[in-house]
Every structure is written in structure tokens, then in C-alpha cells.
PDB file of N, CA and C in Angstrom:
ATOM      1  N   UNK A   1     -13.555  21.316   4.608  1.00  0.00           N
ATOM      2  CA  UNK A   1     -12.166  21.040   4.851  1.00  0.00           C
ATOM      3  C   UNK A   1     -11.321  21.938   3.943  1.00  0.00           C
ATOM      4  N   UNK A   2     -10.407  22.306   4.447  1.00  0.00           N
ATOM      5  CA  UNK A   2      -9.723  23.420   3.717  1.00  0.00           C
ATOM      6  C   UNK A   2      -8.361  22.945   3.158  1.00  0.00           C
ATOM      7  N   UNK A   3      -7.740  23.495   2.175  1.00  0.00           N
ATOM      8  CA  UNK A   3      -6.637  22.314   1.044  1.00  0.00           C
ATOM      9  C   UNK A   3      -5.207  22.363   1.892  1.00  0.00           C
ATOM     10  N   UNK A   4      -5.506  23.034   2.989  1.00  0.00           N
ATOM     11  CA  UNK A   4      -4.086  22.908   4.165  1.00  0.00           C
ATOM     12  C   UNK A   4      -4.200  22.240   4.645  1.00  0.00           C
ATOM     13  N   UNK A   5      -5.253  21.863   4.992  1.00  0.00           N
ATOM     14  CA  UNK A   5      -5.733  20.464   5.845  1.00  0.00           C
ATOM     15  C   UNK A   5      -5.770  19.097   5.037  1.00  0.00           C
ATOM     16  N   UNK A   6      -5.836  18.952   4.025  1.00  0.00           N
ATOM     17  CA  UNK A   6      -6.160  18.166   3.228  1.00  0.00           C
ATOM     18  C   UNK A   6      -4.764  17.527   2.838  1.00  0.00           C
ATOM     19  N   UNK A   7      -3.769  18.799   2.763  1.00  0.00           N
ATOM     20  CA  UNK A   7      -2.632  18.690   2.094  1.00  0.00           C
ATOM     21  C   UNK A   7      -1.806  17.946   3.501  1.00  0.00           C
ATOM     22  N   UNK A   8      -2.081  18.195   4.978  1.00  0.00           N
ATOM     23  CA  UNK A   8      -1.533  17.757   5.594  1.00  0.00           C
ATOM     24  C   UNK A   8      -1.861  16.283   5.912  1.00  0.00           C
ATOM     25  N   UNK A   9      -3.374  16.284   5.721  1.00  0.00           N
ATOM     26  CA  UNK A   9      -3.710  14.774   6.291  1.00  0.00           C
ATOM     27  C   UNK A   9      -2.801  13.974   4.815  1.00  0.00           C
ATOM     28  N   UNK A  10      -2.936  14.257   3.859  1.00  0.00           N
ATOM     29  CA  UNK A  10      -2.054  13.498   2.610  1.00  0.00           C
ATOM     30  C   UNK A  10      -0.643  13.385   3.340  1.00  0.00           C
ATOM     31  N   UNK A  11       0.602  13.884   3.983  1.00  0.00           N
ATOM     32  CA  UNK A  11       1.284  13.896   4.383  1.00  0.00           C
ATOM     33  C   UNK A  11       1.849  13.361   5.296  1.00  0.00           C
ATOM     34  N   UNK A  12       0.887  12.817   6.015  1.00  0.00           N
ATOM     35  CA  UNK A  12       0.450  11.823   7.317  1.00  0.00           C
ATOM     36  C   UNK A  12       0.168  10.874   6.700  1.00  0.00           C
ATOM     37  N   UNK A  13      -0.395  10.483   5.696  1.00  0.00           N
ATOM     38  CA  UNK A  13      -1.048   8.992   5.323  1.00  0.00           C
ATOM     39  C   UNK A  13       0.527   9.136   4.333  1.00  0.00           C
ATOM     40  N   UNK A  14       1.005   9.613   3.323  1.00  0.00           N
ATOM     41  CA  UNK A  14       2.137   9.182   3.351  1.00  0.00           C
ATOM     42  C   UNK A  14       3.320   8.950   3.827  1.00  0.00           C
ATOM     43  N   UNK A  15       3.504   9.332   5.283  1.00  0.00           N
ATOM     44  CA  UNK A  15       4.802   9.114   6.162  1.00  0.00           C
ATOM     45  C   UNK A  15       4.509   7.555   6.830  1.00  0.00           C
ATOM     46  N   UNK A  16       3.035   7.370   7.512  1.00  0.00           N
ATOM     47  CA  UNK A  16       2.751   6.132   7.968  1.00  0.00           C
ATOM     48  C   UNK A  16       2.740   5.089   7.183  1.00  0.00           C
ATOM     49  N   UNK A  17       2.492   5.859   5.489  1.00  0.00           N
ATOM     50  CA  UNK A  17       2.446   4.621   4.746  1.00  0.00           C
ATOM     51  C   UNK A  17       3.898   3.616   4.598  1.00  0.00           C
ATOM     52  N   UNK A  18       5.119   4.953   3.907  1.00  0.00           N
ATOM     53  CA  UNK A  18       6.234   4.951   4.050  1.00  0.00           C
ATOM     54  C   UNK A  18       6.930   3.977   4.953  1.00  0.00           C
ATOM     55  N   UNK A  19       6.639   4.516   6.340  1.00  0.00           N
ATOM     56  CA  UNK A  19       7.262   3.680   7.137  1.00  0.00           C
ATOM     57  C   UNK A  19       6.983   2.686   7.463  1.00  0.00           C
ATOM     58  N   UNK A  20       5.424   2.210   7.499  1.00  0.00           N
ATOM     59  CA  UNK A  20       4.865   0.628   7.551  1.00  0.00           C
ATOM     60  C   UNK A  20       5.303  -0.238   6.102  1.00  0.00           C
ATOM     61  N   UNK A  21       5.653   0.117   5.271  1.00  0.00           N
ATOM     62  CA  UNK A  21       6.206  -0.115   4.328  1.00  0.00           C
ATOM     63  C   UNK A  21       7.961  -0.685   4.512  1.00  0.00           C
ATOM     64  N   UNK A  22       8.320   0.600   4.459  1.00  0.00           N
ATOM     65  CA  UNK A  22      10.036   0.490   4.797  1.00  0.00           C
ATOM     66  C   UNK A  22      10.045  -1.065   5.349  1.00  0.00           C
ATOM     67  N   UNK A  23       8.998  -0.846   7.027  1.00  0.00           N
ATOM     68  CA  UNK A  23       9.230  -1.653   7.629  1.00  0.00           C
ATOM     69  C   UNK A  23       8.545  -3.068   7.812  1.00  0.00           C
ATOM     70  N   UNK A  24       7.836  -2.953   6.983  1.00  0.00           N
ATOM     71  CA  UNK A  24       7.377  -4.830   6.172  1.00  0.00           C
ATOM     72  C   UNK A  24       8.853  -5.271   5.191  1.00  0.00           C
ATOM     73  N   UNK A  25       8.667  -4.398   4.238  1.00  0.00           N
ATOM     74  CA  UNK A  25      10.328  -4.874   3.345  1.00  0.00           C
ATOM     75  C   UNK A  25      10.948  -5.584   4.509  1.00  0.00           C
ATOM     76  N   UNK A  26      11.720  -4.827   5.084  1.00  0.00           N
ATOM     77  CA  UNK A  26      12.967  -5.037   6.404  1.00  0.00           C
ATOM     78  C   UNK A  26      12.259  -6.137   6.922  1.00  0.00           C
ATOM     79  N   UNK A  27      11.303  -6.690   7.584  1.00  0.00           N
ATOM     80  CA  UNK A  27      10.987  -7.784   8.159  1.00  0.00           C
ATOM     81  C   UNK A  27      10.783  -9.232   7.450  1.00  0.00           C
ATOM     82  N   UNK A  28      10.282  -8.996   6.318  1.00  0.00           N
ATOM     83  CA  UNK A  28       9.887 -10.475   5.461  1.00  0.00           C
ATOM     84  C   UNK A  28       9.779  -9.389   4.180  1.00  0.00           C
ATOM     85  N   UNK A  29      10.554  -9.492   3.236  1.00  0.00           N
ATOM     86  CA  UNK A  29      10.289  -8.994   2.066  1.00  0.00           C
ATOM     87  C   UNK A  29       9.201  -9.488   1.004  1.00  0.00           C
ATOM     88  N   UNK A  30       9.429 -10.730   0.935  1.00  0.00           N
ATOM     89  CA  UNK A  30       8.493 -11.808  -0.018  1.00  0.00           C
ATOM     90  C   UNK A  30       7.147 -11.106   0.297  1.00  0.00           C
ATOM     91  N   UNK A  31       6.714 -11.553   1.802  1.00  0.00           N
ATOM     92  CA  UNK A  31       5.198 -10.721   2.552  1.00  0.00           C
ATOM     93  C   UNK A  31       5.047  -9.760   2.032  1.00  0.00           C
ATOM     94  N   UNK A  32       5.924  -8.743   2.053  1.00  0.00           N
ATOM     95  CA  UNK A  32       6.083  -7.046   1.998  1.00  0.00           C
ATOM     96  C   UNK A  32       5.178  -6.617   0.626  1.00  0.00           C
ATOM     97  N   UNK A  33       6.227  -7.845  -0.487  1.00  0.00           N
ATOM     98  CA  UNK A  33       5.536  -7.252  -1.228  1.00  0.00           C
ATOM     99  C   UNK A  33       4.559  -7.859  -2.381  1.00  0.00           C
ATOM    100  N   UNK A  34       4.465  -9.105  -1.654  1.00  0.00           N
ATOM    101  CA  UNK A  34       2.548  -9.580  -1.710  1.00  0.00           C
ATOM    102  C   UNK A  34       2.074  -8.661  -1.262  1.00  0.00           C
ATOM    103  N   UNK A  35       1.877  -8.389  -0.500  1.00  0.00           N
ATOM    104  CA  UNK A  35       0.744  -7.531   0.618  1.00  0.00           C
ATOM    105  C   UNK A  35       0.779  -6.033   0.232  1.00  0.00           C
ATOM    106  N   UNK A  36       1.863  -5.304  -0.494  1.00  0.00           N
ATOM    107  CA  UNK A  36       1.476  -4.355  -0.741  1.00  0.00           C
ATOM    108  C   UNK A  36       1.586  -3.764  -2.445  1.00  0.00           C
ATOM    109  N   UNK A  37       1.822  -5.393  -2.639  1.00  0.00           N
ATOM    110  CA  UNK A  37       1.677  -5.537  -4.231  1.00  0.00           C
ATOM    111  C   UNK A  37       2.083  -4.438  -4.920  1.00  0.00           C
ATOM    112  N   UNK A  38       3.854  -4.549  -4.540  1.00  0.00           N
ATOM    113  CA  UNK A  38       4.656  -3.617  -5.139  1.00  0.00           C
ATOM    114  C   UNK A  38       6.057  -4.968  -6.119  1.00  0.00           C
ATOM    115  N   UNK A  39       6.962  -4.261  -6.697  1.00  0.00           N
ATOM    116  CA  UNK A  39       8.269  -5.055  -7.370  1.00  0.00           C
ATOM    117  C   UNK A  39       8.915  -5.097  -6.380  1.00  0.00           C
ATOM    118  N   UNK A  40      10.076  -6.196  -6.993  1.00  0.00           N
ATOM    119  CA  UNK A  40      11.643  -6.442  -6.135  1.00  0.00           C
ATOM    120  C   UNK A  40      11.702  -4.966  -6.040  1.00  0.00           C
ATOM    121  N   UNK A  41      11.768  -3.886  -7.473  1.00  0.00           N
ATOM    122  CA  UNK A  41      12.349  -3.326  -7.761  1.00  0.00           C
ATOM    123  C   UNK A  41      12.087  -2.004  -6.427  1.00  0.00           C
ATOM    124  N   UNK A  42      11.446  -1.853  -6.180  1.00  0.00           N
ATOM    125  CA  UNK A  42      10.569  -1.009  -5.632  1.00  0.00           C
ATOM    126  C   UNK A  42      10.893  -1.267  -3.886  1.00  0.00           C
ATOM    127  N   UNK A  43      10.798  -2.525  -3.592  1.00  0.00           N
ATOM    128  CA  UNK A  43      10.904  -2.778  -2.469  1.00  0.00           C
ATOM    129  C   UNK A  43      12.431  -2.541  -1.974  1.00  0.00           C
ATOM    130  N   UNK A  44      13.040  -2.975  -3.182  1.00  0.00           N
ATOM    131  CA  UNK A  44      14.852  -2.677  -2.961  1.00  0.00           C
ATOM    132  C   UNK A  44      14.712  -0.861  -2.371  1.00  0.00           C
ATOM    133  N   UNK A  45      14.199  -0.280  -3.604  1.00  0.00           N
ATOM    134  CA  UNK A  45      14.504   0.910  -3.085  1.00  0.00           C
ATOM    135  C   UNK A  45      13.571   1.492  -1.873  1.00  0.00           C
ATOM    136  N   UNK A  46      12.949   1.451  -1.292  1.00  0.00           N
ATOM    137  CA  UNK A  46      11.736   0.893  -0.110  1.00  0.00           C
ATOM    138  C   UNK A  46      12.913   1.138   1.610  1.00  0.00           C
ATOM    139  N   UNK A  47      13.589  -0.376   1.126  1.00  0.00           N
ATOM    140  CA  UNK A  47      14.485  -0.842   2.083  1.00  0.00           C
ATOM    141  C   UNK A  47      15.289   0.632   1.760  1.00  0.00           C
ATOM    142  N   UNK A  48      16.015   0.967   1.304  1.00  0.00           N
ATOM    143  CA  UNK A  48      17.541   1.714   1.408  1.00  0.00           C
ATOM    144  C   UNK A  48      16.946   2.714   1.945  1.00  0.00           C
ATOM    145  N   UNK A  49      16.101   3.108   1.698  1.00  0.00           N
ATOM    146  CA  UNK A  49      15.656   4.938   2.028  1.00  0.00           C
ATOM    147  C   UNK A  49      15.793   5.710   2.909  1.00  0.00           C
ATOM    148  N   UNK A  50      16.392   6.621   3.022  1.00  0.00           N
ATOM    149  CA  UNK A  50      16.935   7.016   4.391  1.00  0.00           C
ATOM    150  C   UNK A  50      15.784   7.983   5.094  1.00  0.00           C
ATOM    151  N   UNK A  51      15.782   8.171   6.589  1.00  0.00           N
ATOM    152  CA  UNK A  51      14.568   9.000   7.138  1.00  0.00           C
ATOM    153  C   UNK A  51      14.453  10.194   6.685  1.00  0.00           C
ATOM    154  N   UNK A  52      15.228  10.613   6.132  1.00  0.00           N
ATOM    155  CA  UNK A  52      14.924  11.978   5.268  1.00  0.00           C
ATOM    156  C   UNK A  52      15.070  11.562   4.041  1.00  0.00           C
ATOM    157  N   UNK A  53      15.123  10.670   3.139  1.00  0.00           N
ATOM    158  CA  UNK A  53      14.419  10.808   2.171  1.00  0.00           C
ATOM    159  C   UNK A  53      13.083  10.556   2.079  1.00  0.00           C
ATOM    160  N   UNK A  54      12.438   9.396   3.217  1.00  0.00           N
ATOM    161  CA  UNK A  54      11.333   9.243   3.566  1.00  0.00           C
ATOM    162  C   UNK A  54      10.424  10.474   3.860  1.00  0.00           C
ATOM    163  N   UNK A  55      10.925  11.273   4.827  1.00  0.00           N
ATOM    164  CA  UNK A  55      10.096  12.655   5.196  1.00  0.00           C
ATOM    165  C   UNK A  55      10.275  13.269   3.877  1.00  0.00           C
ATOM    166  N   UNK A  56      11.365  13.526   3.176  1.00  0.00           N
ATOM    167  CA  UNK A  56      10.822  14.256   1.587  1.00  0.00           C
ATOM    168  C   UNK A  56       9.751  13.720   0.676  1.00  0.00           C
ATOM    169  N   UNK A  57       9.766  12.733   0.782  1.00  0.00           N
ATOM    170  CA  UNK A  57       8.722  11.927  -0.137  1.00  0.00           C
ATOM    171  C   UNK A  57       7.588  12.230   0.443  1.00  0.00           C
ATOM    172  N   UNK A  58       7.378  11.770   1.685  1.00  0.00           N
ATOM    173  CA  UNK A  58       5.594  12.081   2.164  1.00  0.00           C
ATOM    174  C   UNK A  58       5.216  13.541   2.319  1.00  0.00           C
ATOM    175  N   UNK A  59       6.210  14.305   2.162  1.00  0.00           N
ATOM    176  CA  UNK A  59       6.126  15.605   2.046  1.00  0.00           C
ATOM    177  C   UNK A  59       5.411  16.410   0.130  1.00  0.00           C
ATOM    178  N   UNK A  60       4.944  15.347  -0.188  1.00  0.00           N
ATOM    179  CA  UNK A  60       4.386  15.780  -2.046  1.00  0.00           C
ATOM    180  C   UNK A  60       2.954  16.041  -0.945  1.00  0.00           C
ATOM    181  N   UNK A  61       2.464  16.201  -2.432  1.00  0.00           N
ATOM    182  CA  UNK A  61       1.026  16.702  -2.065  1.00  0.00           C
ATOM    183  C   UNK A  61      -0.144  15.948  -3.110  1.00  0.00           C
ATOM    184  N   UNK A  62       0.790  14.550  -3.289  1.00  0.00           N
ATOM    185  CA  UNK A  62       0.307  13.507  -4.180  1.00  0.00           C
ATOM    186  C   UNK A  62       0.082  12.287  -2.685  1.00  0.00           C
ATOM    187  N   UNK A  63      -0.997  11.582  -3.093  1.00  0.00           N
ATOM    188  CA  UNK A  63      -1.023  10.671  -2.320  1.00  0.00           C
ATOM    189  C   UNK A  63      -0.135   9.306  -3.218  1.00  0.00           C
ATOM    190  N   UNK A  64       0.981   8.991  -2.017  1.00  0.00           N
ATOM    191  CA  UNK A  64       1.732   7.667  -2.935  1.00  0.00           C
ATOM    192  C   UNK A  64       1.156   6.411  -2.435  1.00  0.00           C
ATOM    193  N   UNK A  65       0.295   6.373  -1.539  1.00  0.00           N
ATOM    194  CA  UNK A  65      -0.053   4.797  -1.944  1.00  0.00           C
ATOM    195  C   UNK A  65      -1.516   4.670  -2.681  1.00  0.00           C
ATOM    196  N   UNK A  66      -2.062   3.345  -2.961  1.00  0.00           N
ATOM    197  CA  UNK A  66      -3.183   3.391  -3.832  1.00  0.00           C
ATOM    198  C   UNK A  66      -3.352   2.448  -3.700  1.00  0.00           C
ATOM    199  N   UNK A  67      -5.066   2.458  -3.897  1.00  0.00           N
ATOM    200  CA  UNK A  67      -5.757   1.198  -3.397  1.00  0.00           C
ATOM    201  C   UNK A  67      -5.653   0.109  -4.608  1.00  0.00           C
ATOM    202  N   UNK A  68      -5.362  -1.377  -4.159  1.00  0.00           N
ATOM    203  CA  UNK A  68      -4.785  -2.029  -5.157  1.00  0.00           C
ATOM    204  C   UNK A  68      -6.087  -2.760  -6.073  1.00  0.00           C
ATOM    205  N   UNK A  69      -7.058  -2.493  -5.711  1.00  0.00           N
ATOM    206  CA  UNK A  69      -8.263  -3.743  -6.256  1.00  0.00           C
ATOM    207  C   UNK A  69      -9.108  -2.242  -7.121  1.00  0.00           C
ATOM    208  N   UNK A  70      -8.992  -2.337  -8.164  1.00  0.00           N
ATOM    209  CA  UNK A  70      -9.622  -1.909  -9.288  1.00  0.00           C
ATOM    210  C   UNK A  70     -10.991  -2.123  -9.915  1.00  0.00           C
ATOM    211  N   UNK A  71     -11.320  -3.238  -9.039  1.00  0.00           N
ATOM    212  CA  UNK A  71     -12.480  -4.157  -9.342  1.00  0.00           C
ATOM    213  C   UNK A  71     -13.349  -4.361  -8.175  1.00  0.00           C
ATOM    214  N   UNK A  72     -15.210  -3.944  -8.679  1.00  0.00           N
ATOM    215  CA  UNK A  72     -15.536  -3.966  -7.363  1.00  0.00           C
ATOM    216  C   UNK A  72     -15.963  -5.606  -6.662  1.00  0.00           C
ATOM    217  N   UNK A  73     -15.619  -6.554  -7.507  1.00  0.00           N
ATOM    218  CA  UNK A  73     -15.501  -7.891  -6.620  1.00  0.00           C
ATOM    219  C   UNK A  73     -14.834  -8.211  -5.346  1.00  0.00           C
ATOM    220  N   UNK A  74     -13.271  -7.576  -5.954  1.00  0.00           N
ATOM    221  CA  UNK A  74     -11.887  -7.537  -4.747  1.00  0.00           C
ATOM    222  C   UNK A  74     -12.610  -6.560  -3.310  1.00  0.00           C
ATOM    223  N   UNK A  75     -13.116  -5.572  -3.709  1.00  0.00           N
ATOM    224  CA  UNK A  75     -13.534  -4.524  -2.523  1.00  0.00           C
ATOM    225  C   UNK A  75     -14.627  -4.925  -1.974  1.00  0.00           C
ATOM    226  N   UNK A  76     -15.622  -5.484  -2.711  1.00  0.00           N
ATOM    227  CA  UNK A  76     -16.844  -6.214  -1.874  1.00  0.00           C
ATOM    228  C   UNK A  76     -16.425  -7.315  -1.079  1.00  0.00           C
ATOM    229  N   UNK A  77     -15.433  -8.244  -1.443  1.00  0.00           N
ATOM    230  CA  UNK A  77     -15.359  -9.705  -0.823  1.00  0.00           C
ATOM    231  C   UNK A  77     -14.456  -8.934   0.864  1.00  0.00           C
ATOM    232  N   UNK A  78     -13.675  -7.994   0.547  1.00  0.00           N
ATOM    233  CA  UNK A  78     -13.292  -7.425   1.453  1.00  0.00           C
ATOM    234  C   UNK A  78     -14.364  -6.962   2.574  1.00  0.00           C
ATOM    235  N   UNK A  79     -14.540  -6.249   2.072  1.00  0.00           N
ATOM    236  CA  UNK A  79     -16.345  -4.913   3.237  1.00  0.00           C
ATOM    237  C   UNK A  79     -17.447  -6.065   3.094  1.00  0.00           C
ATOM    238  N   UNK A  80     -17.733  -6.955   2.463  1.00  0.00           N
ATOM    239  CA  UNK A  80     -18.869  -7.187   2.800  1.00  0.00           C
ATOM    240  C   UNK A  80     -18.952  -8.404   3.895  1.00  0.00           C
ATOM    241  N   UNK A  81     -19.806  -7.574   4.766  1.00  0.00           N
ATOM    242  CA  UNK A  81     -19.908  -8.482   6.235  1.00  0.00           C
ATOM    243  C   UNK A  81     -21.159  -9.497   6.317  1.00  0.00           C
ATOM    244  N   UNK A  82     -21.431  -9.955   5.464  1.00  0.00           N
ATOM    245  CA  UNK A  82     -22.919 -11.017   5.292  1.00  0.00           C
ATOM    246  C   UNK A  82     -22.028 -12.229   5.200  1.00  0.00           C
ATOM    247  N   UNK A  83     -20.958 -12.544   4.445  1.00  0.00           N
ATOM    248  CA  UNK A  83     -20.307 -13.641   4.409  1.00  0.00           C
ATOM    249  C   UNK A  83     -18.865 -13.723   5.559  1.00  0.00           C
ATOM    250  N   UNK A  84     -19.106 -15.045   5.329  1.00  0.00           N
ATOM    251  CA  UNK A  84     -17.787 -15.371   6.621  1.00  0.00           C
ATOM    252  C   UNK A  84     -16.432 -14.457   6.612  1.00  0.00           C
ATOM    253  N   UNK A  85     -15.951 -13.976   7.062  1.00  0.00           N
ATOM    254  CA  UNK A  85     -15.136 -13.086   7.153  1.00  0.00           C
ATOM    255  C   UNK A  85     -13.730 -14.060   6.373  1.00  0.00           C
ATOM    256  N   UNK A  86     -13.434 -15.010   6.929  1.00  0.00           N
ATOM    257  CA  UNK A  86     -12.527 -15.622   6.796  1.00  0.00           C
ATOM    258  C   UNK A  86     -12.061 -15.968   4.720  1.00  0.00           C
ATOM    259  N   UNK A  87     -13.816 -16.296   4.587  1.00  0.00           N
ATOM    260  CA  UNK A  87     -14.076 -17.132   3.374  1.00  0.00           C
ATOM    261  C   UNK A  87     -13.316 -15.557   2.093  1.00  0.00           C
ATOM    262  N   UNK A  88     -14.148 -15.020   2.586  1.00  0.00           N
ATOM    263  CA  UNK A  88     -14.250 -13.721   2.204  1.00  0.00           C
ATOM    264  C   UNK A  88     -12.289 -13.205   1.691  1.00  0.00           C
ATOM    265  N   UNK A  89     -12.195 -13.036   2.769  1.00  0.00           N
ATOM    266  CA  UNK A  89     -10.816 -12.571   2.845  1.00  0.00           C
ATOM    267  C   UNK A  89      -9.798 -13.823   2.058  1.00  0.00           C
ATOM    268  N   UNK A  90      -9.986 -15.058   2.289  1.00  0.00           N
ATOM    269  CA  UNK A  90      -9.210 -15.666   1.384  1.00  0.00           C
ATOM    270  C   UNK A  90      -9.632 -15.659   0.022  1.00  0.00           C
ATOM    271  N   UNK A  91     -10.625 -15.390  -0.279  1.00  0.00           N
ATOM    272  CA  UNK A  91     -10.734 -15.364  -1.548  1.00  0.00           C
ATOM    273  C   UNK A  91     -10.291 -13.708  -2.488  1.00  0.00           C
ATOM    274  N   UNK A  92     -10.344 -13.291  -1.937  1.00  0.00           N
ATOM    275  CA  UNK A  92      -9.627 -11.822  -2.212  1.00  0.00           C
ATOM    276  C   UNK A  92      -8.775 -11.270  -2.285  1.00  0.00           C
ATOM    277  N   UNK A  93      -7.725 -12.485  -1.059  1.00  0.00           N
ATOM    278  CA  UNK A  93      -6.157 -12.652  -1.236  1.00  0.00           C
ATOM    279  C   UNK A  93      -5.630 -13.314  -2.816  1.00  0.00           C
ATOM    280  N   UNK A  94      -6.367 -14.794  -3.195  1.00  0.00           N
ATOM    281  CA  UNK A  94      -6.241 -15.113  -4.279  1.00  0.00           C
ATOM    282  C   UNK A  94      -6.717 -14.104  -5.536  1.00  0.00           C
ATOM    283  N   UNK A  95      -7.388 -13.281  -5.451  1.00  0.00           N
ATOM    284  CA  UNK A  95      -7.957 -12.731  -6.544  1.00  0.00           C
ATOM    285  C   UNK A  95      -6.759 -11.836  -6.820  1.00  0.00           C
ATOM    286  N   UNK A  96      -6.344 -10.933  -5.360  1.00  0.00           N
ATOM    287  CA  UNK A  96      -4.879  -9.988  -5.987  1.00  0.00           C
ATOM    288  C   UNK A  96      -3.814 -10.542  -5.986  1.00  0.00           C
ATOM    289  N   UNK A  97      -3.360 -11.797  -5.709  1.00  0.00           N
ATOM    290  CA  UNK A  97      -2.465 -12.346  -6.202  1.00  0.00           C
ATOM    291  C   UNK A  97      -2.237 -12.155  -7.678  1.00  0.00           C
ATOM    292  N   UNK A  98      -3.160 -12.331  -8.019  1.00  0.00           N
ATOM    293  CA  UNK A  98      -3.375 -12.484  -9.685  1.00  0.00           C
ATOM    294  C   UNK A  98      -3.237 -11.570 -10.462  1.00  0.00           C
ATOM    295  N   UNK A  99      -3.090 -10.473  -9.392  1.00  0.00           N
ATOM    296  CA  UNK A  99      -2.958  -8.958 -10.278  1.00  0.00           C
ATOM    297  C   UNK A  99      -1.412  -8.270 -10.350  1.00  0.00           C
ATOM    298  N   UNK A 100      -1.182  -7.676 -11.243  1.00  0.00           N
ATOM    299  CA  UNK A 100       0.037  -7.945 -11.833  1.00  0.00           C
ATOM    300  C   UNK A 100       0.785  -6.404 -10.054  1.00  0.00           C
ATOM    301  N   UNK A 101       1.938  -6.254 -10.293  1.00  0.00           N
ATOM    302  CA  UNK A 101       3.018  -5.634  -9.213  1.00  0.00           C
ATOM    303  C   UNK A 101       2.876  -4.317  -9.963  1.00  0.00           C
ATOM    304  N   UNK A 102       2.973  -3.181  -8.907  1.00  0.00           N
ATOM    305  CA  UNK A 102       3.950  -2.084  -9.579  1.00  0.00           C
ATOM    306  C   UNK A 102       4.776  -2.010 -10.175  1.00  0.00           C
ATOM    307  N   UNK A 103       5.312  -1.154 -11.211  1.00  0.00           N
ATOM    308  CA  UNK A 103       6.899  -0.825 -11.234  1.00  0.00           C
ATOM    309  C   UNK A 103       6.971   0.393 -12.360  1.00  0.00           C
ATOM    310  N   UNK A 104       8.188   0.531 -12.327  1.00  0.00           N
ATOM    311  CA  UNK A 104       8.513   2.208 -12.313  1.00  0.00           C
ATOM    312  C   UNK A 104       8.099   1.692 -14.256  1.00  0.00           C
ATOM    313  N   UNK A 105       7.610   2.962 -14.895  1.00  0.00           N
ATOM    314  CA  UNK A 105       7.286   3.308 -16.226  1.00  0.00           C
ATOM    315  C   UNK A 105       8.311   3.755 -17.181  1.00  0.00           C
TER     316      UNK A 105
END
């Protein structure tokens, strides 16, 4: 794979991220940002963003979202398909609950 390609698929996973984002905020915020275990602070600015500031942003050559479970308990209870799917997944919801939000440094 060559770093033009690489640089574009990054660009794509941040515009879709962006906008599935934007558009969780805008629908149920509280959800928004459980689920993508970001701040008020963050989500405020989330919501305002205009479509071109959005296309500037996914336009880095940094990937901006990131996987939130640090721990390989959270990622196993997720992928692993031997246990009930259901059991699984609620317990993994509670585990990142517990883990602290983004916010700016």
C-alpha cells in the first residue's frame, strides 16, 4: 500500500467519522457522547462545525478518532464470539462507562 493511499483512506475514515459524529451530537447528545466517549466540551464544538470546517479537519493526515478501550478485557468482551453476544456487550458498555471522557490538554 502506498502512503497516498494510506493518506487517503485516513481521510475517509475521518470525514465519516466526523459526520457520524456531528450527527449523533445533533440527535441525542447525552448518547453521543457516551458512545463516543468524548466531553460536553468537545461535543459543543462537534455540533457547531461547519461542512468546511469538517472537510478541513478530515483533511490531516492524523487519524482523529481512536479506539477507546486500552485494555484487552474491553476488546475481548467485544470480538469474542464464544460468549453470548448480548452478555458480552453489556458488560463492556459498563466497563467504558467507567473510563474517564476526552478533553482538550
Amino acid at each position: 500500500m502506498k502512503s497516498t493511499d494510506t493518506y487517503n483512506d485516513i481521510k475517509e475514515v475521518n470525514l465519516a467519522y466526523l459526520m457520524l459524529a456531528q450527527n449523533m451530537v445533533r440527535a441525542d447528545r447525552s448518547a453521543a457522547i457516551f458512545r463516543l466517549g468524548i466531553s460536553e466540551e468537545i461535543a459543543e464544538i462537534l455540533e457547531t462545525l461547519t461542512p468546511g470546517q469538517v472537510l478541513k479537519m478530515a483533511s490531516t493526515d492524523m487519524l482523529l478518532c481512536s479506539f477507546r478501550f486500552e485494555d484487552a478485557l474491553l476488546i475481548d468482551l467485544l470480538a469474542n464470539h464464544e460468549r453470548e453476544r448480548g452478555v458480552g456487550h453489556i458488560h463492556a458498555a459498563i466497563l467504558a462507562a467507567g473510563k474517564p471522557v476526552e478533553t482538550f490538554a
